[in-house]
Protein backbone atom coordinates (compact mmCIF):
# COMPACT_ATOMS: atom_id res chain seq x y z
CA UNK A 1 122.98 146.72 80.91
CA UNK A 2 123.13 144.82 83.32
CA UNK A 3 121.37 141.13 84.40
CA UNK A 4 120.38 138.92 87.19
CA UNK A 5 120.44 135.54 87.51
CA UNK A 6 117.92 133.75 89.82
CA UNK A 7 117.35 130.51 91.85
CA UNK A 8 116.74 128.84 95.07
CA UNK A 9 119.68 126.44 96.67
CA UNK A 10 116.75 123.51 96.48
CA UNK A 11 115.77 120.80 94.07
CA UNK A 12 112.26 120.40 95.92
CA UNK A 13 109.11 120.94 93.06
CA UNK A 14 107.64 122.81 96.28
CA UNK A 15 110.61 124.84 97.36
CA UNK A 16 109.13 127.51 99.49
CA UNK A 17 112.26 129.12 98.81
CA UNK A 18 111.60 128.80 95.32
CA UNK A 19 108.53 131.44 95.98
CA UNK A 20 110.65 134.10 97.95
CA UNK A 21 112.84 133.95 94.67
CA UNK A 22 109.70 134.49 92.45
CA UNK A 23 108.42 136.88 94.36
CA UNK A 24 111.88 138.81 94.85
CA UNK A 25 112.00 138.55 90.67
CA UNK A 26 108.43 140.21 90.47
CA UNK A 27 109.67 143.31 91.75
CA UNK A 28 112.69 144.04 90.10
CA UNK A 29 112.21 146.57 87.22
CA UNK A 30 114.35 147.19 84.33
CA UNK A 31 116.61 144.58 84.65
CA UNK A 32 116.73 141.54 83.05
CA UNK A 33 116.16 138.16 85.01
CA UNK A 34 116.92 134.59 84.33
CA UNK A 35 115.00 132.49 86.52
CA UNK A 36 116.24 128.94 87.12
CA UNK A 37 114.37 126.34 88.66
CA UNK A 38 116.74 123.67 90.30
CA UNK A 39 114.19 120.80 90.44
CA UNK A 40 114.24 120.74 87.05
CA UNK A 41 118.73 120.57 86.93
CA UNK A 42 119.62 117.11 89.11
CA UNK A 43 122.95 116.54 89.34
CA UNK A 44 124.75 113.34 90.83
CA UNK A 45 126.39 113.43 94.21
CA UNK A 46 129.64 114.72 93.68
CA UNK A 47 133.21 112.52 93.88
CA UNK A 48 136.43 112.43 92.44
CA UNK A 49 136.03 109.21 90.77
CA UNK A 50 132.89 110.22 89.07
CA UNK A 51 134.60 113.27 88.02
CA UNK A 52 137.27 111.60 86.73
CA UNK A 53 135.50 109.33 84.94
CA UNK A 54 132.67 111.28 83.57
CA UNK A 55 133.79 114.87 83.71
CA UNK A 56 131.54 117.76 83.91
CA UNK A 57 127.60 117.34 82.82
CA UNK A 58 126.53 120.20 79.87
CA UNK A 59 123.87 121.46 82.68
CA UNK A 60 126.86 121.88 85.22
CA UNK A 61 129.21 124.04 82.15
CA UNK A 62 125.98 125.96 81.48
CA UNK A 63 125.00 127.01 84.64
CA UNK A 64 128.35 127.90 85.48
CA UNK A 65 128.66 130.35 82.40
CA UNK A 66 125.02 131.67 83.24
CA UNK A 67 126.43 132.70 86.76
CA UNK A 68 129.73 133.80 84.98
CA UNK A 69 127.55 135.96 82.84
CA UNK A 70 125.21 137.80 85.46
CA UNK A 71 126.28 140.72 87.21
CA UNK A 72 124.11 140.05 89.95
CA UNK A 73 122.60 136.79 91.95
CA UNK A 74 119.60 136.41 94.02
CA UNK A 75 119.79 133.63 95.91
CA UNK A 76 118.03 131.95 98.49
CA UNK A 77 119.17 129.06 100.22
CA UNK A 78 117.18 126.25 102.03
CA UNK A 79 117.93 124.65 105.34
CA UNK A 80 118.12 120.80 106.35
CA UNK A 81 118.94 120.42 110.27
CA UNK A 82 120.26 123.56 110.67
CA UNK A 83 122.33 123.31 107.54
CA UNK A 84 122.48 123.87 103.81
CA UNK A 85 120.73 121.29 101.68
CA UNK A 86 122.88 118.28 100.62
CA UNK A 87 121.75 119.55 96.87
CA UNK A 88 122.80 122.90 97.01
CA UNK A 89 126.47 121.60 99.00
CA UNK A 90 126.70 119.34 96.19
CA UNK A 91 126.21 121.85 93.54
CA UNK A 92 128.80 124.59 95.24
CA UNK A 93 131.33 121.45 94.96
CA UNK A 94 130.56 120.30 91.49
CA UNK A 95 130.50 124.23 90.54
CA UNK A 96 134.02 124.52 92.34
CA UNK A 97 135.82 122.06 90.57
CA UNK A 98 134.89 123.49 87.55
CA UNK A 99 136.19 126.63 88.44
CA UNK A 100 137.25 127.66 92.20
CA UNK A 101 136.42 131.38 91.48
CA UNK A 102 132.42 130.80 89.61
CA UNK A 103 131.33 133.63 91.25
CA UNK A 104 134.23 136.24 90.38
CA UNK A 105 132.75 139.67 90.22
CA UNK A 106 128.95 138.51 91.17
CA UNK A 107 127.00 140.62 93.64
CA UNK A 108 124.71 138.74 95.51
CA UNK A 109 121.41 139.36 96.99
CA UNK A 110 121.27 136.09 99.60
CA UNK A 111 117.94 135.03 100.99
CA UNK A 112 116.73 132.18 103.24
CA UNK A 113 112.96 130.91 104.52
CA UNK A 114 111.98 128.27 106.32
CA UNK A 115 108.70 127.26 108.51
CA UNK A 116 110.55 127.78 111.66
CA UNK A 117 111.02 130.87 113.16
CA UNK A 118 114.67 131.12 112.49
CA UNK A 119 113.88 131.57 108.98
CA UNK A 120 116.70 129.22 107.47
CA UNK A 121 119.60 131.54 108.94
CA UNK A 122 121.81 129.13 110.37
CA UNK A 123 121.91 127.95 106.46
CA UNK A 124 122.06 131.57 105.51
CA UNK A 125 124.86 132.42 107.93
CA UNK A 126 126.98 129.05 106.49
CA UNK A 127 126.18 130.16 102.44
CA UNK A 128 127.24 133.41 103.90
CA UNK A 129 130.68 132.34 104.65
CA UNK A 130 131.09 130.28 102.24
CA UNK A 131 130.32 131.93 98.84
CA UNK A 132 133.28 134.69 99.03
CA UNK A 133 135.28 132.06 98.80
CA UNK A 134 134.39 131.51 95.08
CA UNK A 135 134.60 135.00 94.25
CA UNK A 136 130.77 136.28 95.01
CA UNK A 137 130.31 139.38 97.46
CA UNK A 138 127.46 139.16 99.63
CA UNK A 139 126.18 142.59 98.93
CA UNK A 140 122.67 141.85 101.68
CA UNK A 141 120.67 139.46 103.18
CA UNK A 142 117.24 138.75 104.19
CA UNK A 143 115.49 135.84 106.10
CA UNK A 144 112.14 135.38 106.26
CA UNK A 145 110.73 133.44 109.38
CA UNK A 146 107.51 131.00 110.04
CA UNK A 147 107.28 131.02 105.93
CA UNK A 148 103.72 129.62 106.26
CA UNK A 149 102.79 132.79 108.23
CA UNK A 150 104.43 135.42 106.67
CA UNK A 151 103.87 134.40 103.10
CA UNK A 152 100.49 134.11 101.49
CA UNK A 153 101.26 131.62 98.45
CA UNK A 154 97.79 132.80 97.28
CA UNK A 155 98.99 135.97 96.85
CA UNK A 156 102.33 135.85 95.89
CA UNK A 157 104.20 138.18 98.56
CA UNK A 158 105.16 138.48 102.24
CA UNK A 159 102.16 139.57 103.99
CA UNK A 160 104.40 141.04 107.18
CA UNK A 161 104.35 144.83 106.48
CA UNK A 162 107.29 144.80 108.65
CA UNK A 163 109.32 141.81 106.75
CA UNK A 164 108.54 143.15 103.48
CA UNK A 165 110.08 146.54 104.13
CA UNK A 166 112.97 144.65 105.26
CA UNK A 167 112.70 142.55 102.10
CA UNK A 168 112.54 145.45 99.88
CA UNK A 169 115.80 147.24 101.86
CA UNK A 170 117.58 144.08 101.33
CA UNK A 171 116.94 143.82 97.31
CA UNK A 172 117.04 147.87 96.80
CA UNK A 173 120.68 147.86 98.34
CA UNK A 174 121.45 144.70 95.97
CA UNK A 175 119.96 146.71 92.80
CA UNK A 176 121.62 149.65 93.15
CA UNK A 177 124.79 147.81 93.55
CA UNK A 178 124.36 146.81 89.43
């Protein structure tokens, strides 16, 4: 059978991008889910020396085996100035030097939110490129703009008919994929 591992590209407690990956998680049936909530994993900023001198942290190893292990990944990355988060750049580098291919064989479902009405997609677009690279195939994407609008935290789900039928295209194409 197949299994999913989950988690947001943020270390924030109030990662809003944290809640599209819970809510993403409540609707997927009949798979199993590992959910993984990155404030709780910190992780120093990366370099060689500290590598060198300290190696690889048990959280690192184990996170890289529970990605090794999942068929599929739903992911949703954060943006910072039009960019990925300095956590989640520093994780894809600690993750790489562990193993340049992490990702071999994992399909990915890869999501983005933000306030603004660009929804985290220049961050998107950059993960986007980037993952393959370690073996992961991008099988869709969703972004979900003006977060505060579009997603009632009270209720636990997009409240855009509209951007929750693109939502659910973009994690029904992932699923079937598995």
């Amino acid at each position: 059978m197949a299994s999913i591992l989950a988690f947001a590209g943020s270390n924030s407690s109030t990662s809003i991008n944290y809640e599209l990956v819970k809510y993403t998680v409540s609707l997927v049936r009949d798979i199993p889910v590992q959910m993984l909530n990155m404030a709780d994993c910190p992780f120093p900023m990366f370099s060689v020396d500290l590598e060198r001198e300290k190696g690889f942290s048990n959280s690192l190893v184990e996170l890289s085996k529970d990605i090794k292990n999942a068929d599929g990944l739903i992911l949703s990355v954060n943006e910072h100035n039009g960019n990925p988060s300095a956590y989640f750049k520093n994780l894809i580098d600690w993750l790489s030097r562990l193993e340049l291919k992490y990702m071999a064989g994992t399909k990915v479902l890869l999501m983005s939110t933000s306030p603004g009405r660009a929804g985290g997609s220049h961050s998107l677009t950059k993960i986007e490129g980037t993952l393959p690279r370690f073996g992961a195939e991008i099988v869709s994407t969703f972004s979900l703009p003006s977060f505060n609008q579009t997603f009632s935290l009270e209720e636990k789900q997009i409240t855009d008919a509209g951007l929750r039928d693109e939502h659910q295209q973009a994690l029904d194409t992932f699923l079937k994929t598995l």
